[in-house]
C-alpha atoms as a PDB file:
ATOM      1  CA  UNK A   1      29.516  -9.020  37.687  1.00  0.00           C
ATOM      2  CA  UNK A   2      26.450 -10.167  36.475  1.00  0.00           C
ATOM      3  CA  UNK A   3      24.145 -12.425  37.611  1.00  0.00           C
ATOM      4  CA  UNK A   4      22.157 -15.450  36.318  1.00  0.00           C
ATOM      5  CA  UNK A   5      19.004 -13.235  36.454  1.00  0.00           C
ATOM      6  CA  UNK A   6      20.534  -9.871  34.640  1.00  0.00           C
ATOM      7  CA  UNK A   7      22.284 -12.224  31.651  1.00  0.00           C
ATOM      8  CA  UNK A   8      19.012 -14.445  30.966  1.00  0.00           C
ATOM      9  CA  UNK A   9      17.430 -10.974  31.018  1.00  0.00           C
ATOM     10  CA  UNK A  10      19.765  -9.763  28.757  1.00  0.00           C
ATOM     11  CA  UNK A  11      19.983 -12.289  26.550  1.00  0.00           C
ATOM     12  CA  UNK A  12      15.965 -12.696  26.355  1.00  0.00           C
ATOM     13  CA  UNK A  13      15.947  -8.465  24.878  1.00  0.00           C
ATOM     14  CA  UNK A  14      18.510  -9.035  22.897  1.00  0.00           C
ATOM     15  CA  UNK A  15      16.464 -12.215  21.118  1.00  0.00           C
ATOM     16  CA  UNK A  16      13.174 -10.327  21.167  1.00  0.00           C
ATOM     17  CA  UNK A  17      14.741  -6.950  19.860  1.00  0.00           C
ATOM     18  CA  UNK A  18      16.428  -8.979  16.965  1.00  0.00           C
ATOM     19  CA  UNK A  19      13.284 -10.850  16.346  1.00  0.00           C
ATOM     20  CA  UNK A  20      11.048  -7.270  15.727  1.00  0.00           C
ATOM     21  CA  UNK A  21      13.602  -6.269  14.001  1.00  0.00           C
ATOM     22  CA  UNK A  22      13.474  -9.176  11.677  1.00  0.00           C
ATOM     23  CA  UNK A  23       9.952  -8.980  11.295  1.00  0.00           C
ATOM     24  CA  UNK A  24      10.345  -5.135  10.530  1.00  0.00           C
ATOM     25  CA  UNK A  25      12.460  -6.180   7.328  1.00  0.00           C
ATOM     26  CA  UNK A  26      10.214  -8.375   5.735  1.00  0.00           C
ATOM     27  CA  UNK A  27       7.533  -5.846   5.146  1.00  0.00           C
ATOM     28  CA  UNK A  28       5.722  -6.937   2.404  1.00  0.00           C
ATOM     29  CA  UNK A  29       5.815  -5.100  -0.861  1.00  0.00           C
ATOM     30  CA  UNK A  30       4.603  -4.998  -4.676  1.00  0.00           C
ATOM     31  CA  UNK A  31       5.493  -3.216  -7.910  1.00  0.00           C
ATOM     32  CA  UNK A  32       3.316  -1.038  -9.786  1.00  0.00           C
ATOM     33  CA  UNK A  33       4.484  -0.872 -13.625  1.00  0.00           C
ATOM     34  CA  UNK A  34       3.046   2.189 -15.770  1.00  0.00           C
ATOM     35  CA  UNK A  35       4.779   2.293 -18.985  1.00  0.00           C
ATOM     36  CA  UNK A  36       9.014   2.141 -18.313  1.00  0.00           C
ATOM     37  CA  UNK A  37       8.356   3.550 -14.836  1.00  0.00           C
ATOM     38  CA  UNK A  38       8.134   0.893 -11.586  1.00  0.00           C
ATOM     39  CA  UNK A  39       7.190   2.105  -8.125  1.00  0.00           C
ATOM     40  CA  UNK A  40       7.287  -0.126  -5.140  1.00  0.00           C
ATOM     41  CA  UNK A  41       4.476  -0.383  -3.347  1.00  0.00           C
ATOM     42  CA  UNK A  42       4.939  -1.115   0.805  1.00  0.00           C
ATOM     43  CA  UNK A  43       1.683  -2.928   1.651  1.00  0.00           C
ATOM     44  CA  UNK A  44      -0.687  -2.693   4.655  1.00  0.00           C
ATOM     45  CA  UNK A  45      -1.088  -6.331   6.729  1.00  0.00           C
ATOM     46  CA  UNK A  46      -4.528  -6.509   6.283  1.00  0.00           C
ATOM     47  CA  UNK A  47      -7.247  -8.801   4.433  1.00  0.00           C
ATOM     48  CA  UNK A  48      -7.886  -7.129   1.876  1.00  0.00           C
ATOM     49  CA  UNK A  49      -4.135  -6.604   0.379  1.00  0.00           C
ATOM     50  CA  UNK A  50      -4.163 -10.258   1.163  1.00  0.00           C
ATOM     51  CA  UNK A  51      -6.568 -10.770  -1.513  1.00  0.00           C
ATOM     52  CA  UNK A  52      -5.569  -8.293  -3.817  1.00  0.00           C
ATOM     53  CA  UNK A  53      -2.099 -10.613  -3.890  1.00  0.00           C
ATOM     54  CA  UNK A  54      -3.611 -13.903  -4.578  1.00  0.00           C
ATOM     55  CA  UNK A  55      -5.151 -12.043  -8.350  1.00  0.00           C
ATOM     56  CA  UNK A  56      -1.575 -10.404  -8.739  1.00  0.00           C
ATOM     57  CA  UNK A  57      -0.383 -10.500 -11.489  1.00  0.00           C
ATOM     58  CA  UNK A  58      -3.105  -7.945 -12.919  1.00  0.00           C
ATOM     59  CA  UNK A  59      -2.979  -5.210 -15.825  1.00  0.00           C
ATOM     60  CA  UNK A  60      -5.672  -2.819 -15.321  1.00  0.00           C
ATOM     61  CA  UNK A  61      -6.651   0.528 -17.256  1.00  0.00           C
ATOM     62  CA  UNK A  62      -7.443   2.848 -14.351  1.00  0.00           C
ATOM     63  CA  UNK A  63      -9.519   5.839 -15.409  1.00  0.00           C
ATOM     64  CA  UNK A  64      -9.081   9.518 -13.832  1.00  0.00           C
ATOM     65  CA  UNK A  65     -11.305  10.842 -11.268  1.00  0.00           C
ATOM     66  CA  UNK A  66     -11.473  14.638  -9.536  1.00  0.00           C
ATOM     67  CA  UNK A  67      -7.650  15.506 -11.027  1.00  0.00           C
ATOM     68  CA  UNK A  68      -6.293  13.549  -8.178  1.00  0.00           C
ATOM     69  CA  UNK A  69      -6.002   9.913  -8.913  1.00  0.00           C
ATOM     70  CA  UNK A  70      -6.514   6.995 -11.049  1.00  0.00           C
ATOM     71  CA  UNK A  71      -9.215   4.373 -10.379  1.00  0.00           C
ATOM     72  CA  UNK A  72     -10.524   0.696 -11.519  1.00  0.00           C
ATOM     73  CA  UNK A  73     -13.637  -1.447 -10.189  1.00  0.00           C
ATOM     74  CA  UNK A  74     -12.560  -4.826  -9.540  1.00  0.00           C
ATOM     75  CA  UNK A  75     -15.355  -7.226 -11.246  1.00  0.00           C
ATOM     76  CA  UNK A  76     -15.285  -9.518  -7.421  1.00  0.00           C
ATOM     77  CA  UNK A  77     -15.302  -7.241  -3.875  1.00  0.00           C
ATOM     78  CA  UNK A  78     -12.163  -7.933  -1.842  1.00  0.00           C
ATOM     79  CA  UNK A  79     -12.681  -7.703   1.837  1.00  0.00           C
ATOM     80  CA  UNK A  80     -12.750  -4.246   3.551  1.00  0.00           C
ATOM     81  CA  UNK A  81     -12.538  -2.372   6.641  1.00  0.00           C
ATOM     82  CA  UNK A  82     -12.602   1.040   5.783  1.00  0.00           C
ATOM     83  CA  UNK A  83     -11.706   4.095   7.661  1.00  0.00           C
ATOM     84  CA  UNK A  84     -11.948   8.059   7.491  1.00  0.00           C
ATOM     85  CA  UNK A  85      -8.494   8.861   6.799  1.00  0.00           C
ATOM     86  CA  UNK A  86      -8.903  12.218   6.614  1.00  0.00           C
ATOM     87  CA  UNK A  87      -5.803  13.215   4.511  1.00  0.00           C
ATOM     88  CA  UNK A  88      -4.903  11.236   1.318  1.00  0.00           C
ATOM     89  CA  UNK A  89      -1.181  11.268   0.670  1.00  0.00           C
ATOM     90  CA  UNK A  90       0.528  11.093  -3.028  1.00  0.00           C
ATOM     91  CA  UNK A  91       1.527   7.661  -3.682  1.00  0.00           C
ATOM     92  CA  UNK A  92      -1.252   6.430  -1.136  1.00  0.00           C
ATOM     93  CA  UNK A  93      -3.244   3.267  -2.710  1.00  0.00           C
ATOM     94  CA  UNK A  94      -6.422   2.279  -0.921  1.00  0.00           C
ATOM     95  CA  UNK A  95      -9.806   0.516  -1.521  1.00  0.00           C
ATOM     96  CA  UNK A  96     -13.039   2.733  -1.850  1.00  0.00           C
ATOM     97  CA  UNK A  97     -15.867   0.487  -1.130  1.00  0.00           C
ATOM     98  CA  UNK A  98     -15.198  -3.440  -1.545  1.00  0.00           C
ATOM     99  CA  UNK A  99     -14.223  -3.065  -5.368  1.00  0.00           C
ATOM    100  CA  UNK A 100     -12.486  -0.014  -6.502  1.00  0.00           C
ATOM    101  CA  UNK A 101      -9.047   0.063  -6.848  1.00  0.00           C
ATOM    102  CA  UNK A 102      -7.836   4.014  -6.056  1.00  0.00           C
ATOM    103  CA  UNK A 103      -4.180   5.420  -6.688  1.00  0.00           C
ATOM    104  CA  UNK A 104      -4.156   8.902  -5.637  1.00  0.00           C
ATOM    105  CA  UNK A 105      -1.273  11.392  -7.200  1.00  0.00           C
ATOM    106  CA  UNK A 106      -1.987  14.084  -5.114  1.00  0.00           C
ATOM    107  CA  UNK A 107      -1.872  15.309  -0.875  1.00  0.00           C
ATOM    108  CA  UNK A 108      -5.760  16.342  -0.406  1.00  0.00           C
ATOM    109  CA  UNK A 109      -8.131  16.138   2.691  1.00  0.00           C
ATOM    110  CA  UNK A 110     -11.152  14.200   2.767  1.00  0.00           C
ATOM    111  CA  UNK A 111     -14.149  12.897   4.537  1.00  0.00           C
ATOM    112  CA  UNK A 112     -14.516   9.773   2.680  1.00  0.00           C
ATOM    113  CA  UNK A 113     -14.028   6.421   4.349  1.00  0.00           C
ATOM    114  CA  UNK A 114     -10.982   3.889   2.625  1.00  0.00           C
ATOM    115  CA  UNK A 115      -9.407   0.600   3.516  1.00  0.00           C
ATOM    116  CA  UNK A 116      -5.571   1.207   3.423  1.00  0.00           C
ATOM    117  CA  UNK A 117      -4.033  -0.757   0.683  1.00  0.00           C
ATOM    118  CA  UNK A 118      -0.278   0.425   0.587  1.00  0.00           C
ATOM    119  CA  UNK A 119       1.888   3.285  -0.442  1.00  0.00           C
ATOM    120  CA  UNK A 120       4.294   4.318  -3.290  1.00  0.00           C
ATOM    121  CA  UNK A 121       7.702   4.785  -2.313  1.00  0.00           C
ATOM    122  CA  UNK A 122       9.115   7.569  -4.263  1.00  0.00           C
ATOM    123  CA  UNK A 123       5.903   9.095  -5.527  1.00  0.00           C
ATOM    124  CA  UNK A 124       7.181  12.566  -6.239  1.00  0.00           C
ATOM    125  CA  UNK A 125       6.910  12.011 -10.161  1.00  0.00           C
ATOM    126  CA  UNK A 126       3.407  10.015 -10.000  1.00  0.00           C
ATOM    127  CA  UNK A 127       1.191  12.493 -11.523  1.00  0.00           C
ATOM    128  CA  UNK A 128       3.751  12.985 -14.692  1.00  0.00           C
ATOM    129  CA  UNK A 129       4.169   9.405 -14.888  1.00  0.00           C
ATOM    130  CA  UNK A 130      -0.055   9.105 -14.923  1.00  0.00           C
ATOM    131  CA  UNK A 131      -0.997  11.482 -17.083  1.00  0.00           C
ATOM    132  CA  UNK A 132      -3.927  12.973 -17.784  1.00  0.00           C
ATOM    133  CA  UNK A 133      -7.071  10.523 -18.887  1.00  0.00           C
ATOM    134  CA  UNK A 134      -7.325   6.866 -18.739  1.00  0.00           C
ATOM    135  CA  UNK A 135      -3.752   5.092 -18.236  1.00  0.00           C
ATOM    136  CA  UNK A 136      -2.617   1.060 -18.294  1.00  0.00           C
ATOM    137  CA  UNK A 137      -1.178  -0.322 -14.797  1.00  0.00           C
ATOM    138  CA  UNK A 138       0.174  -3.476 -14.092  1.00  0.00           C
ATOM    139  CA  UNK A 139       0.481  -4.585 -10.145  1.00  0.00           C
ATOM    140  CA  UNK A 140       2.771  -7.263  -9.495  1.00  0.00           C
END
């Protein structure tokens, strides 16, 4: 039989583990529109995807860079914290600097420093879907 002790205990886990999970769900997410195709986007908690939603809605023609992803210089900065990440992920999105908006299509290493925006779930057709050149993108 349990005692006063072990069923408050019990009961206080039980609240805390459904309360992280709750939070867990409500992960905060946006689409990313190129042509007929929309990708969800999970987002970092950070300041700078804080920003980045308060000027969403936004359609943006991101220009190619290096073969590996798309990119567009904000006219404002957005707050940063960047980071060597060391390995760049298909479907990551991420800041480079305080203005330029980077979608990278392809897995590469790298020594450059990024603040973590989000990521694409379901990246595997990206680069198709980008294309080669200069392409429109709307973030919502």
């Amino acid at each position: 039989m349990y005692g006063l002790r072990q069923t408050l205990s019990l009961l206080v886990s039980g609240f805390i583990f459904s309360a992280s999970t709750a939070l867990a769900l409500e992960t905060e997410t946006m689409q990313m529109k190129i042509g007929d195709k929309i990708y969800s986007v999970v987002l970092q908690d950070n300041n700078t995807t804080k920003a980045l939603q308060e000027i969403l809605p936004m359609t943006v023609k991101m220009s190619e860079f290096n073969g590996n992803e798309k990119y567009y210089h904000f006219r404002e900065t957005l707050p940063s914290k960047p980071e060597r990440v060391e390995q760049i992920k298909t479907g990551d999105i991420m800041l480079f600097g305080d203005d330029c908006l980077v979608v990278f299509y392809k897995d590469f290493k790298t020594t450059y420093s990024y603040t973590r925006i989000g990521h694409i779930e379901n990246a595997a057709d990206l680069e198709q879907t980008l294309g080669r050149g200069s392409v429109t993108v709307t973030f919502e």
